[in-house]
PDB file of N, CA and C in Angstrom:
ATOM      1  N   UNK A   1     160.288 249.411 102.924  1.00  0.00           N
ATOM      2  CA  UNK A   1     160.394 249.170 101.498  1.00  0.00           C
ATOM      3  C   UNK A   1     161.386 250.150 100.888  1.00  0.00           C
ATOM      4  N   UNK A   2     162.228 249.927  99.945  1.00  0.00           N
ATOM      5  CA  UNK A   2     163.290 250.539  99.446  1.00  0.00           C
ATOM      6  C   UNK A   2     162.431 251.665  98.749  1.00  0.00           C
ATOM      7  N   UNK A   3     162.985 252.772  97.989  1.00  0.00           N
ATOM      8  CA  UNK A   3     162.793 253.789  97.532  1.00  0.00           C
ATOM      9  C   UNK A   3     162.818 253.748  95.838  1.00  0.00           C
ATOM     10  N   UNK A   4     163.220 252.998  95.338  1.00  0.00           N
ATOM     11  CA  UNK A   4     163.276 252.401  94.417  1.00  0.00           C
ATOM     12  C   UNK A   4     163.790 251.184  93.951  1.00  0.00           C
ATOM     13  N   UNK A   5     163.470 250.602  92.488  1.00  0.00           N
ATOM     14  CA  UNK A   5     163.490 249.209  91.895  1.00  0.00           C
ATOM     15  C   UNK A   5     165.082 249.057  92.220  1.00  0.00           C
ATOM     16  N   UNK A   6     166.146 249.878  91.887  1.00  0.00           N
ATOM     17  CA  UNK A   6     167.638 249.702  92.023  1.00  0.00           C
ATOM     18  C   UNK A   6     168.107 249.740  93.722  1.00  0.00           C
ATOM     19  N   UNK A   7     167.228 249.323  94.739  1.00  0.00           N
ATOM     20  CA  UNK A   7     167.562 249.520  96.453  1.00  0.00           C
ATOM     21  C   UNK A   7     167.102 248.476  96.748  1.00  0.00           C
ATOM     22  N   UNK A   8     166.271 247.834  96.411  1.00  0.00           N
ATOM     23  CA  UNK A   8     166.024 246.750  96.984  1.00  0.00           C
ATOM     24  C   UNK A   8     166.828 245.041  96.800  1.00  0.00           C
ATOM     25  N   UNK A   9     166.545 244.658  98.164  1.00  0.00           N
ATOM     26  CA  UNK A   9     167.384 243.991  98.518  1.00  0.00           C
ATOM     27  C   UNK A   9     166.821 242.277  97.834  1.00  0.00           C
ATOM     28  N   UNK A  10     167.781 241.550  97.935  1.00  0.00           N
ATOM     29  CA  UNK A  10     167.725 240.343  97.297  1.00  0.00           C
ATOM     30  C   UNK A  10     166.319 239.842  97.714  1.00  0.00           C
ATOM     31  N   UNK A  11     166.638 239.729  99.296  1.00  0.00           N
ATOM     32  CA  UNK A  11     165.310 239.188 100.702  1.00  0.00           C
ATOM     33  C   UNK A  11     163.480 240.086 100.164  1.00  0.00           C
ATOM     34  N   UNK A  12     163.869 241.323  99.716  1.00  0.00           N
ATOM     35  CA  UNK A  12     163.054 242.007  99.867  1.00  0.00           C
ATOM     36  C   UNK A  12     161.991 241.413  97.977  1.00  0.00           C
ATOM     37  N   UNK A  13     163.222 241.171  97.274  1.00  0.00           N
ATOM     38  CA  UNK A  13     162.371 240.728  95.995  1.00  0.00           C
ATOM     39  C   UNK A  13     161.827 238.922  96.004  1.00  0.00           C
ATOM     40  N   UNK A  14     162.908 237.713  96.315  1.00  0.00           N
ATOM     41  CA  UNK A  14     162.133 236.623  96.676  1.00  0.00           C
ATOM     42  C   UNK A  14     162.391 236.582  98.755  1.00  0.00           C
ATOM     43  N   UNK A  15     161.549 235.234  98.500  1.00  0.00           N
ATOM     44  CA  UNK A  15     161.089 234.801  99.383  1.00  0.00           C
ATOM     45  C   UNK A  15     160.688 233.249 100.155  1.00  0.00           C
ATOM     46  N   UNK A  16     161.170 232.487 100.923  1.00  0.00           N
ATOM     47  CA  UNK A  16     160.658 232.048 101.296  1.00  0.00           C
ATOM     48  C   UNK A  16     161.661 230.701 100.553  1.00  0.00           C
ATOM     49  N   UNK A  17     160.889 229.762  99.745  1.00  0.00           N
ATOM     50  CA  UNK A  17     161.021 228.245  99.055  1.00  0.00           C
ATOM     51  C   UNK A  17     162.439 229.078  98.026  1.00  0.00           C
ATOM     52  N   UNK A  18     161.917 229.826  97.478  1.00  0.00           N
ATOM     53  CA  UNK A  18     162.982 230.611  96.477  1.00  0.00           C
ATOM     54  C   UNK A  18     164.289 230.797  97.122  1.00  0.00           C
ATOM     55  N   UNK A  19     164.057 231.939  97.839  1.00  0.00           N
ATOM     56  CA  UNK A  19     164.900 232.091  98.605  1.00  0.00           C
ATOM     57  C   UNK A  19     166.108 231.201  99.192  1.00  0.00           C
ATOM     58  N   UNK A  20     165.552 230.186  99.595  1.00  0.00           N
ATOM     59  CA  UNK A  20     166.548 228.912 100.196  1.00  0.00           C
ATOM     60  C   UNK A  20     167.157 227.993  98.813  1.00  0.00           C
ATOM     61  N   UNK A  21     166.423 228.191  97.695  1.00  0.00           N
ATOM     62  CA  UNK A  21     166.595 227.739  96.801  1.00  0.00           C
ATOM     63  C   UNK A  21     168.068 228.110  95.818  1.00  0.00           C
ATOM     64  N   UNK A  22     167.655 229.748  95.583  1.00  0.00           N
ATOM     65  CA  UNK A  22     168.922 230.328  95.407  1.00  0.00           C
ATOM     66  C   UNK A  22     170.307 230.186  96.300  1.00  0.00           C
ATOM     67  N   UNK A  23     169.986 230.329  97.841  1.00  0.00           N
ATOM     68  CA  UNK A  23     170.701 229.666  99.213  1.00  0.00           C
ATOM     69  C   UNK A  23     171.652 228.821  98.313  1.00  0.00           C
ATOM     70  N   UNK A  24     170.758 227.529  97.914  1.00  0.00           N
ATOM     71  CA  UNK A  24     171.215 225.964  98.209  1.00  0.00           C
ATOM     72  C   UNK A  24     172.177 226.336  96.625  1.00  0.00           C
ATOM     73  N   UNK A  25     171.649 226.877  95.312  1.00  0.00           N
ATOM     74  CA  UNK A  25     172.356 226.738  94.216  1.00  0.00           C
ATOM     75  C   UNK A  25     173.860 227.709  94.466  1.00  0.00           C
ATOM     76  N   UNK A  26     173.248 228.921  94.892  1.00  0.00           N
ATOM     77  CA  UNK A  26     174.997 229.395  95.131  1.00  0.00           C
ATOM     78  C   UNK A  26     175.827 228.499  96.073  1.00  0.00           C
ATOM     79  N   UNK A  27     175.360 228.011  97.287  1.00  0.00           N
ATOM     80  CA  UNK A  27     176.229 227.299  97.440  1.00  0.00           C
ATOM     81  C   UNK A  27     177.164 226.239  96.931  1.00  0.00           C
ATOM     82  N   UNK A  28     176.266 225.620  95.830  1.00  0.00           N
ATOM     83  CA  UNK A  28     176.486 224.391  95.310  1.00  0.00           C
ATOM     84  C   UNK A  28     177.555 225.134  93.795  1.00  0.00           C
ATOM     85  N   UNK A  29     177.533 226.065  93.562  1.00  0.00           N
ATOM     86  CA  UNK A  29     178.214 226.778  92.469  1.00  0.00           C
ATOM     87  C   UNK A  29     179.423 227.289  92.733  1.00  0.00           C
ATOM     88  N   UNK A  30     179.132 227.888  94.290  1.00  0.00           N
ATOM     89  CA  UNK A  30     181.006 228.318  95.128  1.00  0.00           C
ATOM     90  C   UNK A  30     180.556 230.099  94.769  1.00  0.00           C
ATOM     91  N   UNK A  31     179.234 230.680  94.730  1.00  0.00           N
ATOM     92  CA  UNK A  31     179.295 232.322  94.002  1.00  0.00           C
ATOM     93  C   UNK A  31     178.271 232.181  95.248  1.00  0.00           C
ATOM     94  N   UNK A  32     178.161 234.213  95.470  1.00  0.00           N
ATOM     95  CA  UNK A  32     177.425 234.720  96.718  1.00  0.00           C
ATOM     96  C   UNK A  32     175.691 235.047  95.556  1.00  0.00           C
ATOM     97  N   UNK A  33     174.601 234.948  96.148  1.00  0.00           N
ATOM     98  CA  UNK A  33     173.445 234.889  95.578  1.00  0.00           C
ATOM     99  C   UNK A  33     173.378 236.191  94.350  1.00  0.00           C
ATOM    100  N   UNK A  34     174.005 236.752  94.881  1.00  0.00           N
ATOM    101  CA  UNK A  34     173.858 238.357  93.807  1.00  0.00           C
ATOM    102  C   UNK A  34     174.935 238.178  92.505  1.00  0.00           C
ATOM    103  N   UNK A  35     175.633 237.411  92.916  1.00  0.00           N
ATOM    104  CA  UNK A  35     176.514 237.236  91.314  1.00  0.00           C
ATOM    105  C   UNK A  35     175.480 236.122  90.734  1.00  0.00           C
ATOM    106  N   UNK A  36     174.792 235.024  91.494  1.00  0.00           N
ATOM    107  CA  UNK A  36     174.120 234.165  90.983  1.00  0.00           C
ATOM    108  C   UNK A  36     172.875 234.464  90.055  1.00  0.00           C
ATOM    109  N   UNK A  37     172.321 235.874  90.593  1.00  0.00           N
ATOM    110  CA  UNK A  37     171.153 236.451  89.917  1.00  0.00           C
ATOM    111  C   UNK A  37     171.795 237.120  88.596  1.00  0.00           C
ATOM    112  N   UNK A  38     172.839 237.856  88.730  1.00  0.00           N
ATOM    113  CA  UNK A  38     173.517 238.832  87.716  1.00  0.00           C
ATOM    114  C   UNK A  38     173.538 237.484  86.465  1.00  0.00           C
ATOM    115  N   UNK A  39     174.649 236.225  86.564  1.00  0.00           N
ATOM    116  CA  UNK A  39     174.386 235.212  85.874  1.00  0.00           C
ATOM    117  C   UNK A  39     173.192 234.668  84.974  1.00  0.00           C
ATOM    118  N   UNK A  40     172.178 235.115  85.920  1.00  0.00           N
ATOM    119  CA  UNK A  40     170.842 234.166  85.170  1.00  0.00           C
ATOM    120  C   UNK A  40     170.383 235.426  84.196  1.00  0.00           C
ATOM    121  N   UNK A  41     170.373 236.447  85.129  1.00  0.00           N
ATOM    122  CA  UNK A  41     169.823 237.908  84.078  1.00  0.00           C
ATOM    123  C   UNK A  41     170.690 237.729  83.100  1.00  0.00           C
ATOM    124  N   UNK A  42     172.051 237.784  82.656  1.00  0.00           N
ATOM    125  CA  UNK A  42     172.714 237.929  81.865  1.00  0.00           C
ATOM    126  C   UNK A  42     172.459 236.507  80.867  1.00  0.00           C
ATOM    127  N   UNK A  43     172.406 235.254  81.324  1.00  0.00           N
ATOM    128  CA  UNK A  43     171.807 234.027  80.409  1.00  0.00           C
ATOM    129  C   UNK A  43     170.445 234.309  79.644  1.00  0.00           C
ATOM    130  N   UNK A  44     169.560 235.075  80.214  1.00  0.00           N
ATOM    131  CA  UNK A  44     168.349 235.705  79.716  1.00  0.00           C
ATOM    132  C   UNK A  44     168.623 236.581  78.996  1.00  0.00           C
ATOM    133  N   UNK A  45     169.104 237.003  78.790  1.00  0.00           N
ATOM    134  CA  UNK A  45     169.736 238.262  78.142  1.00  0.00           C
ATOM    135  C   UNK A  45     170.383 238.150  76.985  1.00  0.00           C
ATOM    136  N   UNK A  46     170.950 237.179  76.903  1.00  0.00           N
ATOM    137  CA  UNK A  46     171.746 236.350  75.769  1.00  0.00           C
ATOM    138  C   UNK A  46     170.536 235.396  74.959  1.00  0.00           C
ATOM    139  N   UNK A  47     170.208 235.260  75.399  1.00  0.00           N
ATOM    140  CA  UNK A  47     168.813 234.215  74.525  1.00  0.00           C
ATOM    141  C   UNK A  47     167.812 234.814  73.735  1.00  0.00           C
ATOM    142  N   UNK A  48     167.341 235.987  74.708  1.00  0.00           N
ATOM    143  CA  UNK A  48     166.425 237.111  73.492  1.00  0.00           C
ATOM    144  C   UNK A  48     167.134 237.608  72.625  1.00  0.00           C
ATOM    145  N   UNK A  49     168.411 238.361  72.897  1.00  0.00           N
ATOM    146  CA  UNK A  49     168.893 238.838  71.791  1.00  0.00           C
ATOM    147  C   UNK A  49     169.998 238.075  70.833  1.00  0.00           C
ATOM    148  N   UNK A  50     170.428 236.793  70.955  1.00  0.00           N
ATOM    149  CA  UNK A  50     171.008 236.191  69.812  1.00  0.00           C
ATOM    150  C   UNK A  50     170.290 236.681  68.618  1.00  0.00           C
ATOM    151  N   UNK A  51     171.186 236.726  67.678  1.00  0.00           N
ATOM    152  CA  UNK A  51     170.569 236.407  66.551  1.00  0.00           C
ATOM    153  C   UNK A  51     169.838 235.259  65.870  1.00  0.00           C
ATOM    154  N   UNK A  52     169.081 235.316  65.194  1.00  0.00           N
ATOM    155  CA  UNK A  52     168.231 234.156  65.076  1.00  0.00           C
ATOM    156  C   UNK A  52     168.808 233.775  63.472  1.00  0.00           C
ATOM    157  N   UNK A  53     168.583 232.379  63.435  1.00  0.00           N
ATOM    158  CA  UNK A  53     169.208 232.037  61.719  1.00  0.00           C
ATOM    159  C   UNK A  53     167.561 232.354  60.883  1.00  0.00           C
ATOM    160  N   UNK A  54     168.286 232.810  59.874  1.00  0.00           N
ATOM    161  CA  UNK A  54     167.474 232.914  58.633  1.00  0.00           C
ATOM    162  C   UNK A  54     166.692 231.345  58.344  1.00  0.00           C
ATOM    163  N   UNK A  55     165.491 231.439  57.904  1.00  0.00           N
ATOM    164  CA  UNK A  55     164.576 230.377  57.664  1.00  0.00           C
ATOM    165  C   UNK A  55     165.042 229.797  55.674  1.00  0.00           C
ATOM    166  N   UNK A  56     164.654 229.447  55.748  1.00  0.00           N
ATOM    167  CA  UNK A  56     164.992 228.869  53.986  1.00  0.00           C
ATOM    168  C   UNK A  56     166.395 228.849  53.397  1.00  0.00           C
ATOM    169  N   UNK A  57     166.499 228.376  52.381  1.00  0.00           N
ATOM    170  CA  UNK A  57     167.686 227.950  51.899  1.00  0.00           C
ATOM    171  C   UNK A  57     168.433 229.985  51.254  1.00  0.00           C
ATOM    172  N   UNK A  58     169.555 230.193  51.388  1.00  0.00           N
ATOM    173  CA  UNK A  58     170.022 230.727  50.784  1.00  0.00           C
ATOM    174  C   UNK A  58     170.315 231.472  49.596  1.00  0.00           C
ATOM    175  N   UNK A  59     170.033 232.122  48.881  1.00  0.00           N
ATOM    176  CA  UNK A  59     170.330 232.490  47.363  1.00  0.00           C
ATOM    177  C   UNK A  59     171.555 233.633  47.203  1.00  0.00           C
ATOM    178  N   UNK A  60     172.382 233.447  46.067  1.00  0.00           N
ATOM    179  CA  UNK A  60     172.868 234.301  45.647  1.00  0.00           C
ATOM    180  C   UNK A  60     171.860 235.577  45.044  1.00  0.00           C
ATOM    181  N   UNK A  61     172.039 236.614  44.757  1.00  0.00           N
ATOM    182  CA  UNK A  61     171.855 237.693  44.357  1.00  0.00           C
ATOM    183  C   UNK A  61     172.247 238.080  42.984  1.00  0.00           C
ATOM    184  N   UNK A  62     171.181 237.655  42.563  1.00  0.00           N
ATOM    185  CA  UNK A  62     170.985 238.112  41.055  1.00  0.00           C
ATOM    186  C   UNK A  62     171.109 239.057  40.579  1.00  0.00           C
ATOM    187  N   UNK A  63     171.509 240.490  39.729  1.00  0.00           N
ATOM    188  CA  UNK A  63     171.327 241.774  39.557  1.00  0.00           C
ATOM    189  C   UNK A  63     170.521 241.153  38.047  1.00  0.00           C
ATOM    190  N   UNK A  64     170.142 242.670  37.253  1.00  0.00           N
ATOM    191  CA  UNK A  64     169.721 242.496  36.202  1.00  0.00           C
ATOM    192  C   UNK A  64     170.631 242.753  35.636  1.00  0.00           C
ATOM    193  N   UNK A  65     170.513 241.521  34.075  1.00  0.00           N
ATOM    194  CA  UNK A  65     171.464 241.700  33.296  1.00  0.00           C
ATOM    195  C   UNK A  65     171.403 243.177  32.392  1.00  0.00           C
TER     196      UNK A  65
END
């Protein structure tokens, strides 16, 4: 087992159905499995932190007269 979370190896985190799975999509993409993971982390990554739109209609900003 690696020594820490940043050593371990692709094999060592999935497994098995996954494993062949990622296999079959990098192949099918033309990228080696580790740019394929970097990709999805980074698509995840982009989705939590977008900004989100404001709910309700808009207003200008009134001051007091």
């Amino acid at each position: 087992m690696a020594t820490s979370q940043e050593d371990m190896t692709v094999g060592e985190l999935v497994d098995g159905e996954d494993l062949e799975f990622l296999k079959a999509l990098a192949a099918e993409r033309g990228v080696n499995i580790p740019e394929l993971i970097k990709e999805g982390i980074q698509l995840v990554m982009r989705r939590r932190t977008r900004p989100k739109p404001m709910k309700g209609t808009l207003q200008a900003f009134r001051g007091k007269d």
